[in-house]
PDB file of N, CA and C in Angstrom:
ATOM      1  N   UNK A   1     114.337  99.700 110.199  1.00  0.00           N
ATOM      2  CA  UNK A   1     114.733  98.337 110.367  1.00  0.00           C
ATOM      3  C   UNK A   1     115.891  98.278 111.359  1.00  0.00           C
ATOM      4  N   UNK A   2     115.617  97.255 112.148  1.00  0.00           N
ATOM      5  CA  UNK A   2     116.789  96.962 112.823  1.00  0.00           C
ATOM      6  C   UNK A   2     117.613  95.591 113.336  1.00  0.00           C
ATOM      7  N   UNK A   3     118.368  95.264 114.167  1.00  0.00           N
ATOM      8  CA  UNK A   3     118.547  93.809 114.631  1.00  0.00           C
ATOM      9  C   UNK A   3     118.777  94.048 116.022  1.00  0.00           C
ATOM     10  N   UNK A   4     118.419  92.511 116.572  1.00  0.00           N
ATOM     11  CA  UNK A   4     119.062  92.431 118.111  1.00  0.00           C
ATOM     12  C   UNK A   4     119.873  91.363 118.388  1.00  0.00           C
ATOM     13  N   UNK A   5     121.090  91.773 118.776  1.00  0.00           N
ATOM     14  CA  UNK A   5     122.053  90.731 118.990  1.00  0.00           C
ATOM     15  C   UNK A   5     122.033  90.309 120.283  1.00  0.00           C
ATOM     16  N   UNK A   6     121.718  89.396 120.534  1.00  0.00           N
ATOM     17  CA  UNK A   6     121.280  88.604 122.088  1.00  0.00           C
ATOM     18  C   UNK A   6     122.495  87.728 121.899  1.00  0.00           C
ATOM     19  N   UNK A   7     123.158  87.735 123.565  1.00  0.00           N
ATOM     20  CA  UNK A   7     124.281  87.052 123.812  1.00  0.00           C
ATOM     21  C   UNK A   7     124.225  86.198 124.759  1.00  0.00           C
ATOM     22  N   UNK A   8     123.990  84.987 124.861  1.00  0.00           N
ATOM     23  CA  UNK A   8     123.970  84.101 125.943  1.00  0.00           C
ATOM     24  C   UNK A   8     125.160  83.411 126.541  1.00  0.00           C
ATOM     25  N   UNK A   9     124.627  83.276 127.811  1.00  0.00           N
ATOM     26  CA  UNK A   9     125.447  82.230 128.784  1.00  0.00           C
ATOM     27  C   UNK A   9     125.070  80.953 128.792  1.00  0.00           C
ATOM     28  N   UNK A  10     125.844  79.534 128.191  1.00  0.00           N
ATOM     29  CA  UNK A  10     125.096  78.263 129.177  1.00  0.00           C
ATOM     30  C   UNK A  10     125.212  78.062 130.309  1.00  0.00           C
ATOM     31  N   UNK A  11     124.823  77.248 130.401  1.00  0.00           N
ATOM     32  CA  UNK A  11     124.869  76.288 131.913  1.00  0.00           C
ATOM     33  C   UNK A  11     126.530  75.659 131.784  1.00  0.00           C
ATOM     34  N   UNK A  12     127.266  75.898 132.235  1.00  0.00           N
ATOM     35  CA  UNK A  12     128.603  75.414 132.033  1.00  0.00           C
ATOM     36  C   UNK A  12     128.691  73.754 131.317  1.00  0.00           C
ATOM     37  N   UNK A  13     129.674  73.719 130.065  1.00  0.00           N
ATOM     38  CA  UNK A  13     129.200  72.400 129.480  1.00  0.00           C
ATOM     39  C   UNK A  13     128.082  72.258 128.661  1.00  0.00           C
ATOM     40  N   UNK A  14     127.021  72.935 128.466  1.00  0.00           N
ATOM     41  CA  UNK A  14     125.982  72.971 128.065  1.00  0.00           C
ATOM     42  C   UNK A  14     125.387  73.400 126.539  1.00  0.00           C
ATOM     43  N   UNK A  15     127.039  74.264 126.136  1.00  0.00           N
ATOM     44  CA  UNK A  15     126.459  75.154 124.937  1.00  0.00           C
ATOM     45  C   UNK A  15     126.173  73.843 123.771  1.00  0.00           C
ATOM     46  N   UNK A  16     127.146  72.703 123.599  1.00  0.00           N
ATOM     47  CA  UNK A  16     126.989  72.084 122.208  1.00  0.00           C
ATOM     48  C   UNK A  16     124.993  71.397 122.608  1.00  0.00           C
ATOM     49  N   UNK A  17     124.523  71.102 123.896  1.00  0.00           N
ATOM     50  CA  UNK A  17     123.073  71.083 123.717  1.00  0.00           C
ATOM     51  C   UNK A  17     122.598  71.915 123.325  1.00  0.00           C
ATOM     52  N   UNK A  18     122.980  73.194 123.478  1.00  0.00           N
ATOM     53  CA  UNK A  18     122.196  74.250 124.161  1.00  0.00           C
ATOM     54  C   UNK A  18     121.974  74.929 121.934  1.00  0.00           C
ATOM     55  N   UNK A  19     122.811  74.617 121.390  1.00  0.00           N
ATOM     56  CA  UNK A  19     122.762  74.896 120.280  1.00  0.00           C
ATOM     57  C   UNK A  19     122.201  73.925 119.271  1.00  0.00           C
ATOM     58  N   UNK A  20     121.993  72.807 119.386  1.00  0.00           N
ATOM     59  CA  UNK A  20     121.639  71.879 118.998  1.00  0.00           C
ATOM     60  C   UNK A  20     120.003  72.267 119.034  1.00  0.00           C
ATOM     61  N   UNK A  21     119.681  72.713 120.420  1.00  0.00           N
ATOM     62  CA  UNK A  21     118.122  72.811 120.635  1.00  0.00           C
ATOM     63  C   UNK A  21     117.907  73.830 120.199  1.00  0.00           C
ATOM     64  N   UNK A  22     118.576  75.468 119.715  1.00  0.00           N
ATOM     65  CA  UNK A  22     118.493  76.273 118.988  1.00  0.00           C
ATOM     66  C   UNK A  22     118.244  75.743 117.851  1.00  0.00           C
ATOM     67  N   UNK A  23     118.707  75.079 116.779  1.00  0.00           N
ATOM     68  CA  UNK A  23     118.696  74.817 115.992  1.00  0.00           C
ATOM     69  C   UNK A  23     117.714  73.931 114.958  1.00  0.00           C
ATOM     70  N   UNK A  24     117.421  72.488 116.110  1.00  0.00           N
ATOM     71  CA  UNK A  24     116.305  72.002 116.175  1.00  0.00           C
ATOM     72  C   UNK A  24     115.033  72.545 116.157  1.00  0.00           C
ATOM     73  N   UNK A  25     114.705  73.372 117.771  1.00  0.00           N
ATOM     74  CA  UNK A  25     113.874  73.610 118.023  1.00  0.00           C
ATOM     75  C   UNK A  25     112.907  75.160 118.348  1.00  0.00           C
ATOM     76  N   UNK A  26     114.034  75.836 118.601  1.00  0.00           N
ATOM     77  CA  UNK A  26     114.008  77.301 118.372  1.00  0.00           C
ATOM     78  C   UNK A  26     114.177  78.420 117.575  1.00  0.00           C
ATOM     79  N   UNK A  27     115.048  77.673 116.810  1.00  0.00           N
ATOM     80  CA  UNK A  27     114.639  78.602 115.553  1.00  0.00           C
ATOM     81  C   UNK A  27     113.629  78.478 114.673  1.00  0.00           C
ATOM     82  N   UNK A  28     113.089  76.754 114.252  1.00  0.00           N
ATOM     83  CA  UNK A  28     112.177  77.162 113.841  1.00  0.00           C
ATOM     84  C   UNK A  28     111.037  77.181 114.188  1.00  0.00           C
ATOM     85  N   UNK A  29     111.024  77.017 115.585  1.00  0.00           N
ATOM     86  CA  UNK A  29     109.828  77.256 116.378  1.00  0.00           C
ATOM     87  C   UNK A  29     109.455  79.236 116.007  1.00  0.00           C
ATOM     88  N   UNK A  30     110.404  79.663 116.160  1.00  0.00           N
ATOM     89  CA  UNK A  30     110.557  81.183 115.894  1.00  0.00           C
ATOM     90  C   UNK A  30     110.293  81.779 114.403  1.00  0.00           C
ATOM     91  N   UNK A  31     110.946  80.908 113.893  1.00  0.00           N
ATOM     92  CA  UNK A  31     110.470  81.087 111.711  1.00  0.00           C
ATOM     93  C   UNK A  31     109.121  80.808 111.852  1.00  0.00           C
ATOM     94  N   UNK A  32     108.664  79.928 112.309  1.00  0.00           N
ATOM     95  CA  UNK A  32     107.086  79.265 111.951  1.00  0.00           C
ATOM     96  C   UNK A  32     106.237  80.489 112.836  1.00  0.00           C
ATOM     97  N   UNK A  33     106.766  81.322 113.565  1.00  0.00           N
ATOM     98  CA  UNK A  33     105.715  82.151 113.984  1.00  0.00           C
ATOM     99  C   UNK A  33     105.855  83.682 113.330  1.00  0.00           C
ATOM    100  N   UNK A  34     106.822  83.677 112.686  1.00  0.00           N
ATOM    101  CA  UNK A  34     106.999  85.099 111.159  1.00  0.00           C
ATOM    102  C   UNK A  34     108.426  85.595 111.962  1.00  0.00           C
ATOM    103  N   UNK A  35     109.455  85.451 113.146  1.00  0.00           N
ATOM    104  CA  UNK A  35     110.445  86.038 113.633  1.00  0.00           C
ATOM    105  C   UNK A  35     111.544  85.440 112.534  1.00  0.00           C
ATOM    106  N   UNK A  36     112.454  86.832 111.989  1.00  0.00           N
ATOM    107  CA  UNK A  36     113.328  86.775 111.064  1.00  0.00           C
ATOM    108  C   UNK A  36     114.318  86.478 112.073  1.00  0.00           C
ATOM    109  N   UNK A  37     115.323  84.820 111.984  1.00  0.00           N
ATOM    110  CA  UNK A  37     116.651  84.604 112.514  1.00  0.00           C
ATOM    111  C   UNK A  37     117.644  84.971 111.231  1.00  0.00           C
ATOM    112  N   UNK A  38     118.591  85.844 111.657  1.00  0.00           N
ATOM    113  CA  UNK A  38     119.654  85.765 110.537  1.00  0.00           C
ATOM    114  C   UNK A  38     120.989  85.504 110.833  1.00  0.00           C
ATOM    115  N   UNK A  39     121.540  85.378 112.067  1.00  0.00           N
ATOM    116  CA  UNK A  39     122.296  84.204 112.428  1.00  0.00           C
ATOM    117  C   UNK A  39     122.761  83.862 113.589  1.00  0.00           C
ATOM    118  N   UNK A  40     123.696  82.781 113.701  1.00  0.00           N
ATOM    119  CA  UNK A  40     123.217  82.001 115.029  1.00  0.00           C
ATOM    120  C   UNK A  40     125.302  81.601 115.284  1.00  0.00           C
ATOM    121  N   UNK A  41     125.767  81.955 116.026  1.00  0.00           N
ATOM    122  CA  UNK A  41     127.182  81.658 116.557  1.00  0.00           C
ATOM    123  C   UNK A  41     127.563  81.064 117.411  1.00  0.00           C
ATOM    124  N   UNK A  42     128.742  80.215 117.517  1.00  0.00           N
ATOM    125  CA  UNK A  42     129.136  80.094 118.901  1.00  0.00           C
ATOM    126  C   UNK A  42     130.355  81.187 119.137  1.00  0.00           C
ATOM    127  N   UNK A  43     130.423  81.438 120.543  1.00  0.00           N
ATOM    128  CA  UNK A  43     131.638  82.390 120.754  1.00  0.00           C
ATOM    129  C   UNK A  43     133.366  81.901 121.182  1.00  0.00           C
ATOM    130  N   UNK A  44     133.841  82.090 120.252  1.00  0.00           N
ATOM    131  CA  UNK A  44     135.206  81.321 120.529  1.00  0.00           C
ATOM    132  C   UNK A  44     135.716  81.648 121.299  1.00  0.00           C
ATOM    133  N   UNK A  45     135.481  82.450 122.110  1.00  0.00           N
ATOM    134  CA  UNK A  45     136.693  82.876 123.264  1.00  0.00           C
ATOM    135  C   UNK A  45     135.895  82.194 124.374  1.00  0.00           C
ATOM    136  N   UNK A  46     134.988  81.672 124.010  1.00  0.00           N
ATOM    137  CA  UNK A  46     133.928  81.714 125.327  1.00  0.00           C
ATOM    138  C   UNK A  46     133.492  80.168 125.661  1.00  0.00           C
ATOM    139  N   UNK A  47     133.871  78.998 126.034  1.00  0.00           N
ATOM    140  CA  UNK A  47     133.213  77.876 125.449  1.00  0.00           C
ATOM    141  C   UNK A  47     131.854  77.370 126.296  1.00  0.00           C
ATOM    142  N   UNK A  48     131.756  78.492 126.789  1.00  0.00           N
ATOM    143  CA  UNK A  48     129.699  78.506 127.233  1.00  0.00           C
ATOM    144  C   UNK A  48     129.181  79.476 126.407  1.00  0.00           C
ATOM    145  N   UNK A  49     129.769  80.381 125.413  1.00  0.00           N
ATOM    146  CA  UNK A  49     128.856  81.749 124.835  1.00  0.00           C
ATOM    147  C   UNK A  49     128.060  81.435 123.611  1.00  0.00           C
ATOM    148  N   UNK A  50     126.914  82.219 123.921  1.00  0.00           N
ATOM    149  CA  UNK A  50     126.752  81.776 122.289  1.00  0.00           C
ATOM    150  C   UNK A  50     125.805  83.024 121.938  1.00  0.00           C
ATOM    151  N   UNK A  51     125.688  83.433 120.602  1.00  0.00           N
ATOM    152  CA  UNK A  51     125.380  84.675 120.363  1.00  0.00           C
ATOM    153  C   UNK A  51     123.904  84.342 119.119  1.00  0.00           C
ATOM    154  N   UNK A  52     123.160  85.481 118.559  1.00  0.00           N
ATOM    155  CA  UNK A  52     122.477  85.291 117.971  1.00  0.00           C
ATOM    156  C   UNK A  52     121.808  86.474 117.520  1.00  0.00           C
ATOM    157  N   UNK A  53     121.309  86.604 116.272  1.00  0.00           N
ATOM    158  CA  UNK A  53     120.555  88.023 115.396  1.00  0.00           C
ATOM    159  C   UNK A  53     119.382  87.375 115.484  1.00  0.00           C
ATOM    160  N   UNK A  54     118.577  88.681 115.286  1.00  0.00           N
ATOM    161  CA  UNK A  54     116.962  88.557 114.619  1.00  0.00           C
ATOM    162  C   UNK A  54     116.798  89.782 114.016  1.00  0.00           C
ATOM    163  N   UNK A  55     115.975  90.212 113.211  1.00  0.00           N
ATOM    164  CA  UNK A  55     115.596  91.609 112.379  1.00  0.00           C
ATOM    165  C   UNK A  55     114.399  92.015 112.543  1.00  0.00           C
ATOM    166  N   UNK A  56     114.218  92.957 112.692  1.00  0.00           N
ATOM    167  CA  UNK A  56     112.657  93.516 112.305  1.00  0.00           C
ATOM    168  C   UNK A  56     112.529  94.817 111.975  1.00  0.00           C
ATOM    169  N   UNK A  57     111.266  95.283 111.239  1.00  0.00           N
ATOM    170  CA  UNK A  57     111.333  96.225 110.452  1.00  0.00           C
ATOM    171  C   UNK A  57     111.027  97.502 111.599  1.00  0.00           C
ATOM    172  N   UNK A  58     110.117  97.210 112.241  1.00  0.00           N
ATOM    173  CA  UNK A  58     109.904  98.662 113.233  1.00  0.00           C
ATOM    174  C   UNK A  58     109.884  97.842 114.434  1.00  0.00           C
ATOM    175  N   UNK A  59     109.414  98.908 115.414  1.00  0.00           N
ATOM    176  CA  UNK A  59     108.624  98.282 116.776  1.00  0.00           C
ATOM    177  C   UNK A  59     107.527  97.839 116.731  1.00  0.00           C
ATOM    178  N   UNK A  60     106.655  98.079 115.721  1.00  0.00           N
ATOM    179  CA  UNK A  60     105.266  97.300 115.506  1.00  0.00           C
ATOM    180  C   UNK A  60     105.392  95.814 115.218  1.00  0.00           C
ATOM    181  N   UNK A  61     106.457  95.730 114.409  1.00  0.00           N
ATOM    182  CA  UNK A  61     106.631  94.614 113.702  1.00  0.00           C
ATOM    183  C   UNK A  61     107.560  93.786 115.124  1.00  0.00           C
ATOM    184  N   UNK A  62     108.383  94.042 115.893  1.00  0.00           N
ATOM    185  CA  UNK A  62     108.967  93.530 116.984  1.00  0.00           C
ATOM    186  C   UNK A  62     107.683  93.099 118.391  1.00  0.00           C
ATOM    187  N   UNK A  63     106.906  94.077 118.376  1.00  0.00           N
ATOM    188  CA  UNK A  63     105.980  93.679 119.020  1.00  0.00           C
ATOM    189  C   UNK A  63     105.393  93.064 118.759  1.00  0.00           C
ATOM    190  N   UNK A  64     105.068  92.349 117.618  1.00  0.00           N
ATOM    191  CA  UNK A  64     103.900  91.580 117.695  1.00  0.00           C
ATOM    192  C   UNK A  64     104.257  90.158 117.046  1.00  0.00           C
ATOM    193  N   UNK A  65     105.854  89.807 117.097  1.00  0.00           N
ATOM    194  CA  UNK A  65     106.287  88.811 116.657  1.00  0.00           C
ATOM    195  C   UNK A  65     106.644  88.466 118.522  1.00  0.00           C
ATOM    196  N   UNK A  66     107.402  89.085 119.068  1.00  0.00           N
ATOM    197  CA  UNK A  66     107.448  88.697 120.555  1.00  0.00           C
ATOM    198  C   UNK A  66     106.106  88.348 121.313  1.00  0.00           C
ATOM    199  N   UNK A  67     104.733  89.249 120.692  1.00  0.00           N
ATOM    200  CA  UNK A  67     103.594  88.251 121.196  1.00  0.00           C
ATOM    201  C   UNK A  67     103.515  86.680 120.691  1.00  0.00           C
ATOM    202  N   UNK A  68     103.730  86.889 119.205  1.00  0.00           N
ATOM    203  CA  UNK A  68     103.561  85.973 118.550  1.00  0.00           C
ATOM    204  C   UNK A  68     104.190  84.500 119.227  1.00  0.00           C
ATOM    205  N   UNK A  69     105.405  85.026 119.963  1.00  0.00           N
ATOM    206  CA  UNK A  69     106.459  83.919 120.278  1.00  0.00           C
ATOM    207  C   UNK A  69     106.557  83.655 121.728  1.00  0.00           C
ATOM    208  N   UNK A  70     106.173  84.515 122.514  1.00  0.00           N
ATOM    209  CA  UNK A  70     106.780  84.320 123.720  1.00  0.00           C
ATOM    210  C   UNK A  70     105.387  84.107 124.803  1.00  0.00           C
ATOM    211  N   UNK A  71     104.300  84.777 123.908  1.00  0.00           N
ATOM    212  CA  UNK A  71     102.771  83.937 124.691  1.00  0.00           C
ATOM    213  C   UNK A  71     102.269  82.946 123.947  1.00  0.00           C
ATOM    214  N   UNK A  72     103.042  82.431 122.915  1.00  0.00           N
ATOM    215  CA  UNK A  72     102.670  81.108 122.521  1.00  0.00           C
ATOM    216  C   UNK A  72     102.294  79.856 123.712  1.00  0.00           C
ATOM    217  N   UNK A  73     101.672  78.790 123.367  1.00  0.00           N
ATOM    218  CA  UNK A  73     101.515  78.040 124.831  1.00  0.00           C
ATOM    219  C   UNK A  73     102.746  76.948 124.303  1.00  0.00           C
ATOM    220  N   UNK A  74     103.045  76.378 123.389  1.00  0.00           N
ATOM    221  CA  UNK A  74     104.377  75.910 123.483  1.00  0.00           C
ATOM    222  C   UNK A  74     105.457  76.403 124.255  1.00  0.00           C
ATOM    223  N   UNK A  75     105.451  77.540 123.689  1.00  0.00           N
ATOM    224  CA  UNK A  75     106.791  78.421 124.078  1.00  0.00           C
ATOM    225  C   UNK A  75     106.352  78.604 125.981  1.00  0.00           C
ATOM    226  N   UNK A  76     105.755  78.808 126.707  1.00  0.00           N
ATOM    227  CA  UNK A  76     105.052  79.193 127.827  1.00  0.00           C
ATOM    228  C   UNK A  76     105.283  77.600 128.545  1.00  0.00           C
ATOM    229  N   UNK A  77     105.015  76.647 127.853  1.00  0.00           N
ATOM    230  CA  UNK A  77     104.841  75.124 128.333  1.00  0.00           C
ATOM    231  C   UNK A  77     106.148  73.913 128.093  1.00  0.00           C
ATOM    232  N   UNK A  78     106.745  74.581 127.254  1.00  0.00           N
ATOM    233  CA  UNK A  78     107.922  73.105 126.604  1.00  0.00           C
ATOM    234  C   UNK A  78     108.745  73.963 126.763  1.00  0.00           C
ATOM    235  N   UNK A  79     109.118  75.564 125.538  1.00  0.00           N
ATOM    236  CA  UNK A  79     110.605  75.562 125.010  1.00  0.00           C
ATOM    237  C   UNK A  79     110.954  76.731 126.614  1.00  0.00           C
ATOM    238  N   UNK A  80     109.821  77.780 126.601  1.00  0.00           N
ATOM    239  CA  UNK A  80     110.597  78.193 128.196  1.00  0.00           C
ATOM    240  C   UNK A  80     111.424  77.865 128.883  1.00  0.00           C
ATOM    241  N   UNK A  81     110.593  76.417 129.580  1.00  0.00           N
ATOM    242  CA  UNK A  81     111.014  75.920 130.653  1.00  0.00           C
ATOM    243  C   UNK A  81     112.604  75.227 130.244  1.00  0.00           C
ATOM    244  N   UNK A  82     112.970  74.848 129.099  1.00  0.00           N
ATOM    245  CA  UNK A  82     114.023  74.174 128.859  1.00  0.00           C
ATOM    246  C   UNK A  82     115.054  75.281 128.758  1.00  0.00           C
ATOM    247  N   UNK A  83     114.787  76.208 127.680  1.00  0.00           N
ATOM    248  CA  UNK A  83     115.662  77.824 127.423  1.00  0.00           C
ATOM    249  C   UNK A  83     116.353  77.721 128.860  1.00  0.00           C
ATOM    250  N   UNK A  84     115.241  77.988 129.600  1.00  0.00           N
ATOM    251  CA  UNK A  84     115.624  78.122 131.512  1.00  0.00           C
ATOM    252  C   UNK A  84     116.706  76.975 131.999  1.00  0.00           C
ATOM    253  N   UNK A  85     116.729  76.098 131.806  1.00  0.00           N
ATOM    254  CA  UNK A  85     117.351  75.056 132.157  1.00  0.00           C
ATOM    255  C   UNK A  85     118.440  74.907 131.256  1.00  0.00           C
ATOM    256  N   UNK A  86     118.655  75.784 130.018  1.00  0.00           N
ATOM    257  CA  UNK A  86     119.898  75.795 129.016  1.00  0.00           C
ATOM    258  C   UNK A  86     120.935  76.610 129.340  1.00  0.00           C
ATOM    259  N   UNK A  87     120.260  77.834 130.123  1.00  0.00           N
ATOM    260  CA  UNK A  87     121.290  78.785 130.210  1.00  0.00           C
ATOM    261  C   UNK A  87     121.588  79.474 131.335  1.00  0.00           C
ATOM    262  N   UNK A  88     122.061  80.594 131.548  1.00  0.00           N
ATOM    263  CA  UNK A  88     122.107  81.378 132.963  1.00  0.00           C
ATOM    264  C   UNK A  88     121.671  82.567 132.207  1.00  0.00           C
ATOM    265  N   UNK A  89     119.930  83.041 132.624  1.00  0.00           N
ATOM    266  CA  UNK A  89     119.320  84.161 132.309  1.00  0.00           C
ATOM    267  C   UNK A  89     120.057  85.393 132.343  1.00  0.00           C
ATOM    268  N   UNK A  90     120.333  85.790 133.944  1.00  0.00           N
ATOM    269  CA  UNK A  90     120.314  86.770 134.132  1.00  0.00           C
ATOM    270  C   UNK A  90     122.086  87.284 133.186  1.00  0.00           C
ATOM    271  N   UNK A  91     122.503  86.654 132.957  1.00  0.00           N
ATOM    272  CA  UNK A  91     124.147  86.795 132.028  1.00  0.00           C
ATOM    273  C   UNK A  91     123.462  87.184 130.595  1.00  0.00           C
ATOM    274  N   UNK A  92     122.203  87.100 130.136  1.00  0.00           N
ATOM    275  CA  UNK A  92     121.880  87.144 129.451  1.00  0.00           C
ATOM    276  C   UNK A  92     121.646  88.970 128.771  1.00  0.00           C
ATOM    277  N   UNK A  93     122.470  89.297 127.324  1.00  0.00           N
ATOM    278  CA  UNK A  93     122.622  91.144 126.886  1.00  0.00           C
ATOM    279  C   UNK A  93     122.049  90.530 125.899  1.00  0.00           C
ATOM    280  N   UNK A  94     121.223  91.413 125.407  1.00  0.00           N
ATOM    281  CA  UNK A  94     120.500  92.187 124.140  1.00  0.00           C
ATOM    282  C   UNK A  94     120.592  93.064 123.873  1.00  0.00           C
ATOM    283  N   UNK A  95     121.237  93.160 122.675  1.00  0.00           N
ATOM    284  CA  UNK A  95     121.785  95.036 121.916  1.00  0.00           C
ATOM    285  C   UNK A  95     120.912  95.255 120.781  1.00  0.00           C
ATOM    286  N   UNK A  96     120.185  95.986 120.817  1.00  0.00           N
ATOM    287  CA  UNK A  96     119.435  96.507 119.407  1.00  0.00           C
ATOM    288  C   UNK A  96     120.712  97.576 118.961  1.00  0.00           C
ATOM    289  N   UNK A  97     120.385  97.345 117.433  1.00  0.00           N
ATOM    290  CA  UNK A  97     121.431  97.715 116.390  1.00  0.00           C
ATOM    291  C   UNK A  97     121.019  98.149 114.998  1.00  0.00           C
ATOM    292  N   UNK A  98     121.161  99.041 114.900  1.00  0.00           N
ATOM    293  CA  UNK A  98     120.552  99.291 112.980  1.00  0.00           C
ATOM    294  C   UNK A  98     122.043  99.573 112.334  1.00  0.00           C
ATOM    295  N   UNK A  99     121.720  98.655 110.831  1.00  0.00           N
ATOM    296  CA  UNK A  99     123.172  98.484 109.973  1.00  0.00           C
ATOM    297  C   UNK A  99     122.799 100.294 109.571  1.00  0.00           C
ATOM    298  N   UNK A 100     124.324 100.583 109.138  1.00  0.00           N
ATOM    299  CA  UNK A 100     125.129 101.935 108.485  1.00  0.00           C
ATOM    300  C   UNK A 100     124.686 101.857 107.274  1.00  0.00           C
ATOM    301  N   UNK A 101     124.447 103.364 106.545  1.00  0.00           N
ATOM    302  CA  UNK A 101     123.702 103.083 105.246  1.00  0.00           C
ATOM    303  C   UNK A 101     124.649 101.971 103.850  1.00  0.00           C
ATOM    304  N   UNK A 102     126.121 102.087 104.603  1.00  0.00           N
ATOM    305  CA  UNK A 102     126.759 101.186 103.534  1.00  0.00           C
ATOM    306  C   UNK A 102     126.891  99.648 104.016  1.00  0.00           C
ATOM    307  N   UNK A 103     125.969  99.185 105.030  1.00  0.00           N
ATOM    308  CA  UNK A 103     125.904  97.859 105.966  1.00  0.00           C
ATOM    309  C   UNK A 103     125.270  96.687 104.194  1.00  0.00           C
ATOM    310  N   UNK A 104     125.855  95.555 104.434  1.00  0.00           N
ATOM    311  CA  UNK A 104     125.334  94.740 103.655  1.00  0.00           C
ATOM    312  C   UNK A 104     123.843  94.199 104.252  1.00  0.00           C
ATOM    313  N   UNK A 105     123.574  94.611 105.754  1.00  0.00           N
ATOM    314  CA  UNK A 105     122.658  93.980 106.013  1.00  0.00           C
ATOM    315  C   UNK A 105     121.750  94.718 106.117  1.00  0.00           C
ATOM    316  N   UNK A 106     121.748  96.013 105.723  1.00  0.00           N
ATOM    317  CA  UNK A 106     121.239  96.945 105.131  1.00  0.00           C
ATOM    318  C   UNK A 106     119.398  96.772 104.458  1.00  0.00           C
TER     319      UNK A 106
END
């Protein structure tokens, strides 16, 4: 099991949308297709940052929730194109991470 902590950039000004539509529309656009969110931040030092977990049990299970989500035709047709227009991609880190055997998230 592991997590990935994905760290985003907005569009300057952008994060209180930009979380709003997380919240609304991306997360559970992402629950409704089996992707575990376990939580969702803004970054205080940062007032464009915003950070975010997901879990999964192996790479089988990561692969086939990222099919699940990201060749969706919603996701391909509506939430893409907006994601794109929420943030600055390329600022965009993803850290895969597995909790310590004494991790609560364990």
């Amino acid at each position: 099991m592991y997590y990935e902590i994905r760290r985003y950039q907005t569009q300057p000004g952008r994060r209180e949308e930009w979380v709003r539509y997380m919240e609304e529309v991306i997360i559970p656009f992402q629950t409704a297709q089996g992707m575990n969110v376990t939580a969702s931040f803004i970054d205080d030092q940062d007032e464009d940052g915003y950070v975010w977990m997901r879990r999964f049990e192996d790479e089988s299970d990561s692969d086939a929730l990222y099919a699940a989500v990201y060749q969706h035709n919603r996701w391909k047709n509506e939430i893409g194109p907006i994601v794109n227009s929420l943030l600055i991609p390329e600022k965009t880190v993803v850290t895969r991470v597995s909790p310590t055997p004494a991790s609560p998230l364990r």
